[in-house]
Structures are given as C-alpha cells and as structure tokens.
C-alpha atoms as a PDB file:
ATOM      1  CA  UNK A   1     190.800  10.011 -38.614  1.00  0.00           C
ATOM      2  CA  UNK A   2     193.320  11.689 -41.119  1.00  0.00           C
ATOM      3  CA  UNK A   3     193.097   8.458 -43.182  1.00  0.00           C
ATOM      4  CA  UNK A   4     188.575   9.060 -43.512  1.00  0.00           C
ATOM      5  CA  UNK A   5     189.407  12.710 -44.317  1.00  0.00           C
ATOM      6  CA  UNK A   6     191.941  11.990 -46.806  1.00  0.00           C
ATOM      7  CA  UNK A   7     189.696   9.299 -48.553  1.00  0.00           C
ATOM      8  CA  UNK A   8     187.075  11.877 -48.609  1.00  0.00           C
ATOM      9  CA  UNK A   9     189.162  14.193 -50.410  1.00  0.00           C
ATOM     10  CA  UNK A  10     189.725  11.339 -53.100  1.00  0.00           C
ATOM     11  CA  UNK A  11     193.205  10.784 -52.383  1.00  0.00           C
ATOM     12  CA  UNK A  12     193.480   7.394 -52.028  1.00  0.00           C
ATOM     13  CA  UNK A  13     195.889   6.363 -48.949  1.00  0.00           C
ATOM     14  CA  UNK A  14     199.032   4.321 -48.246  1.00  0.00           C
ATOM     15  CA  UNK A  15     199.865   3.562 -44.907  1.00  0.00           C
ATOM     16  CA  UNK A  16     201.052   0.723 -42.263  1.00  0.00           C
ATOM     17  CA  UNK A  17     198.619  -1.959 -41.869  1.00  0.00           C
ATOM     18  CA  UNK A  18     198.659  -0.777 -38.076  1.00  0.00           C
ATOM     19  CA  UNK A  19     195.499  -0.024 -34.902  1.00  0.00           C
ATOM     20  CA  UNK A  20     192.259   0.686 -36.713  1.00  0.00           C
ATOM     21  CA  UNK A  21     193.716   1.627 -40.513  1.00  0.00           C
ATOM     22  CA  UNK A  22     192.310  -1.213 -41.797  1.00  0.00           C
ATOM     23  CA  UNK A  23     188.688  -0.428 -41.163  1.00  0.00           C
ATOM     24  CA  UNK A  24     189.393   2.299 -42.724  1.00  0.00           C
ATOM     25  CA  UNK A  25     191.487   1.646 -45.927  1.00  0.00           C
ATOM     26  CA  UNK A  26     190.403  -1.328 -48.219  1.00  0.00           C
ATOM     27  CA  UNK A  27     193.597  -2.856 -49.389  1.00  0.00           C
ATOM     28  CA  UNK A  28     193.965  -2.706 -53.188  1.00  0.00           C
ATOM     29  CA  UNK A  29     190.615  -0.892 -53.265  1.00  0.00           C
ATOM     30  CA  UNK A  30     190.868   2.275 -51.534  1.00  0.00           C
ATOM     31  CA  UNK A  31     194.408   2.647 -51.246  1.00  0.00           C
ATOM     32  CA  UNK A  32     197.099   0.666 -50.060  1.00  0.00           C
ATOM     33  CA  UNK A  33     198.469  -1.024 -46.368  1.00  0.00           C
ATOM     34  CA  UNK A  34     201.811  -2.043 -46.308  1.00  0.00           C
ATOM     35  CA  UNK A  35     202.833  -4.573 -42.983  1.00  0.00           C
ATOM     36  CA  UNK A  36     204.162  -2.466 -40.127  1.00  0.00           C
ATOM     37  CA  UNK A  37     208.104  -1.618 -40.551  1.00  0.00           C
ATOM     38  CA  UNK A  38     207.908  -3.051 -44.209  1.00  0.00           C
ATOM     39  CA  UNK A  39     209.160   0.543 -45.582  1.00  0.00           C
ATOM     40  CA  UNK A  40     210.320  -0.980 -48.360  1.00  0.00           C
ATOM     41  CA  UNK A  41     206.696  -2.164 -49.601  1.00  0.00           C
ATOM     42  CA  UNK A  42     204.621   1.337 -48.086  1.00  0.00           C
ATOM     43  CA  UNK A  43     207.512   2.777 -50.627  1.00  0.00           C
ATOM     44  CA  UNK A  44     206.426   0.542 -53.604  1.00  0.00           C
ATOM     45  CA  UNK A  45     202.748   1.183 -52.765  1.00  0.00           C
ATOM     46  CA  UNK A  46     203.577   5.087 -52.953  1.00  0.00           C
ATOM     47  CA  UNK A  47     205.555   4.810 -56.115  1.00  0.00           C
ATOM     48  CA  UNK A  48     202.995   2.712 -58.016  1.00  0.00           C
ATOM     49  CA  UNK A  49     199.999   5.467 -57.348  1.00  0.00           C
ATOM     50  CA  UNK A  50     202.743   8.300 -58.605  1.00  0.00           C
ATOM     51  CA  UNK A  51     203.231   6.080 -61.743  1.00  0.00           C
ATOM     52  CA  UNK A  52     199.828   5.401 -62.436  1.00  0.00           C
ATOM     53  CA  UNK A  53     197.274   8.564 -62.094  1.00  0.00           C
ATOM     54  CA  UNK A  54     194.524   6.383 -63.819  1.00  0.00           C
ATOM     55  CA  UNK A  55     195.018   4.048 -61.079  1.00  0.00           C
ATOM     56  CA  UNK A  56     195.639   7.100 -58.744  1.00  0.00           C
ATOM     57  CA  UNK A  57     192.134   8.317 -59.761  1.00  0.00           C
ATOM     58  CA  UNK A  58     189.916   4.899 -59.347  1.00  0.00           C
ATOM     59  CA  UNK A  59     190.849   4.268 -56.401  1.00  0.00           C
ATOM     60  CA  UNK A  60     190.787   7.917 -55.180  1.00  0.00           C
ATOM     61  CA  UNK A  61     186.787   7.553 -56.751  1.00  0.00           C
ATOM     62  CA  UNK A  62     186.301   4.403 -54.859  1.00  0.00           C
ATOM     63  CA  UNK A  63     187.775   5.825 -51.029  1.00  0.00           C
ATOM     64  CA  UNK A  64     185.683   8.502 -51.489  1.00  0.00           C
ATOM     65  CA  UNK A  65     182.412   6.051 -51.945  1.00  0.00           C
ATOM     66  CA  UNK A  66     183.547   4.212 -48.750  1.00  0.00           C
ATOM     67  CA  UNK A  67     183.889   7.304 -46.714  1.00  0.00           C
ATOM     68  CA  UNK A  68     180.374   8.488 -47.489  1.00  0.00           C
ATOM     69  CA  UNK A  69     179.083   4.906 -47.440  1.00  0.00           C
ATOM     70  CA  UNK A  70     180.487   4.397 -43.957  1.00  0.00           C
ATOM     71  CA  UNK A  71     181.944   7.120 -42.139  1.00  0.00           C
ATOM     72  CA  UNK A  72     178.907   9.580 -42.662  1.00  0.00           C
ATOM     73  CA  UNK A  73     178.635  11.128 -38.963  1.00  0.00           C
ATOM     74  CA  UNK A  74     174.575  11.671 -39.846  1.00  0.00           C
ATOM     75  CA  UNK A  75     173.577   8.167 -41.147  1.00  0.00           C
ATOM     76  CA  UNK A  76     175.840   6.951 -38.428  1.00  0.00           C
ATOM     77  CA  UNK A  77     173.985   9.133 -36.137  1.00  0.00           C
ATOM     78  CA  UNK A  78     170.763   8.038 -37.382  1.00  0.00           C
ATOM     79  CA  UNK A  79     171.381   4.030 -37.208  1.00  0.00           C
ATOM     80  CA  UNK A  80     172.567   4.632 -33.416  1.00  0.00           C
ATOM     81  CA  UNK A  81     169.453   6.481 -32.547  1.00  0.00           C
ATOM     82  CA  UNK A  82     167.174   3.805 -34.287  1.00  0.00           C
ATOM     83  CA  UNK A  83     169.268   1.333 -31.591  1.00  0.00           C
ATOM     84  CA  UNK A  84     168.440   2.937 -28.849  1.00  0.00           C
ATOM     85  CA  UNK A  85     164.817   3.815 -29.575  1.00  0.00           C
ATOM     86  CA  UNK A  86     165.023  -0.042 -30.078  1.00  0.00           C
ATOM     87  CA  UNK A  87     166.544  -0.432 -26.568  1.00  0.00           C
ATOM     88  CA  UNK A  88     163.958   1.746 -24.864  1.00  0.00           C
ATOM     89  CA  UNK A  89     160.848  -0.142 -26.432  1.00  0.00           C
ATOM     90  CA  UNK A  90     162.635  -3.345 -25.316  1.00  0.00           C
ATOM     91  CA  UNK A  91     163.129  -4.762 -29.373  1.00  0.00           C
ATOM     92  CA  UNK A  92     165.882  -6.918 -29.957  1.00  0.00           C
ATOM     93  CA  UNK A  93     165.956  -7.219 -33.510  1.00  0.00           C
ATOM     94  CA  UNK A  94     166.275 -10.296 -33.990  1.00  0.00           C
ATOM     95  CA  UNK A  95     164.324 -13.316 -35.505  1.00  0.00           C
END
C-alpha cells in the first residue's frame, strides 16, 4: 500500500522487486525494482533519481497516472459492482 500512496504523491518509487510491488511499480516507468538482496542496484536506482530531478519528475508524473488509472478505490468499486450485478442476472460476459 505505501508504494500506491507514494506514487500518488508523485514520488516515483524504488524498491525490491518482492510480493505484490510489481503490480504496483512499472519498472523504468513509474519508478524503479531492484532484484531482492541486490542492495547494490536498489542503491544505483536511488542515486540515479537524486541525480536526475527531470527524470525524478517524469516518472513521478507518470506513477501518479497509474495510481489514478488503477488503484482508484471508486472506479474499482464501480467495475466490481457491475460484476456482480452481472452475476445476479446470470451474464457471463463473454462472446
């Protein structure tokens, strides 16, 4: 969760490539995953975004985008509700 908050605070993230962090971080995109224990490298990653606020910026612009395009708790809401009205009048959806 800390890793959707940060994004939406435009602060693009760093972290071990680790549980559910990548459906949440888009490598190169959004911020950066290191492999787990690779300190070295998650070091790198954190040094390069220090060095580089332009880069520092786009991709804090760009994890903000994916938060709201994915992690939005209402349109998530919404989708899950059209599911289950689905459900109930027996719809599957598909072709």
């Amino acid at each position: 969760m800390v890793y959707a908050e940060a994004q939406a605070s435009g602060v693009p993230v760093v972290a071990f490539a680790v549980g559910g962090v990548p459906e949440v971080v888009e490598h190169g995109q959004t911020g950066f995953l290191s492999a787990q224990k690779y300190v070295a490298s998650l070091a790198g990653h954190i040094h390069l975004l220090l060095e580089n606020p332009a880069l520092r910026a786009e991709m804090g612009l760009k994890a903000r985008e994916r938060v709201e395009r994915f992690f939005d708790i209402k349109k998530r809401a919404a989708e899950l509700e059209h599911l289950y009205d689905q459900v109930v009048r027996g719809e599957s959806g598909a072709g």
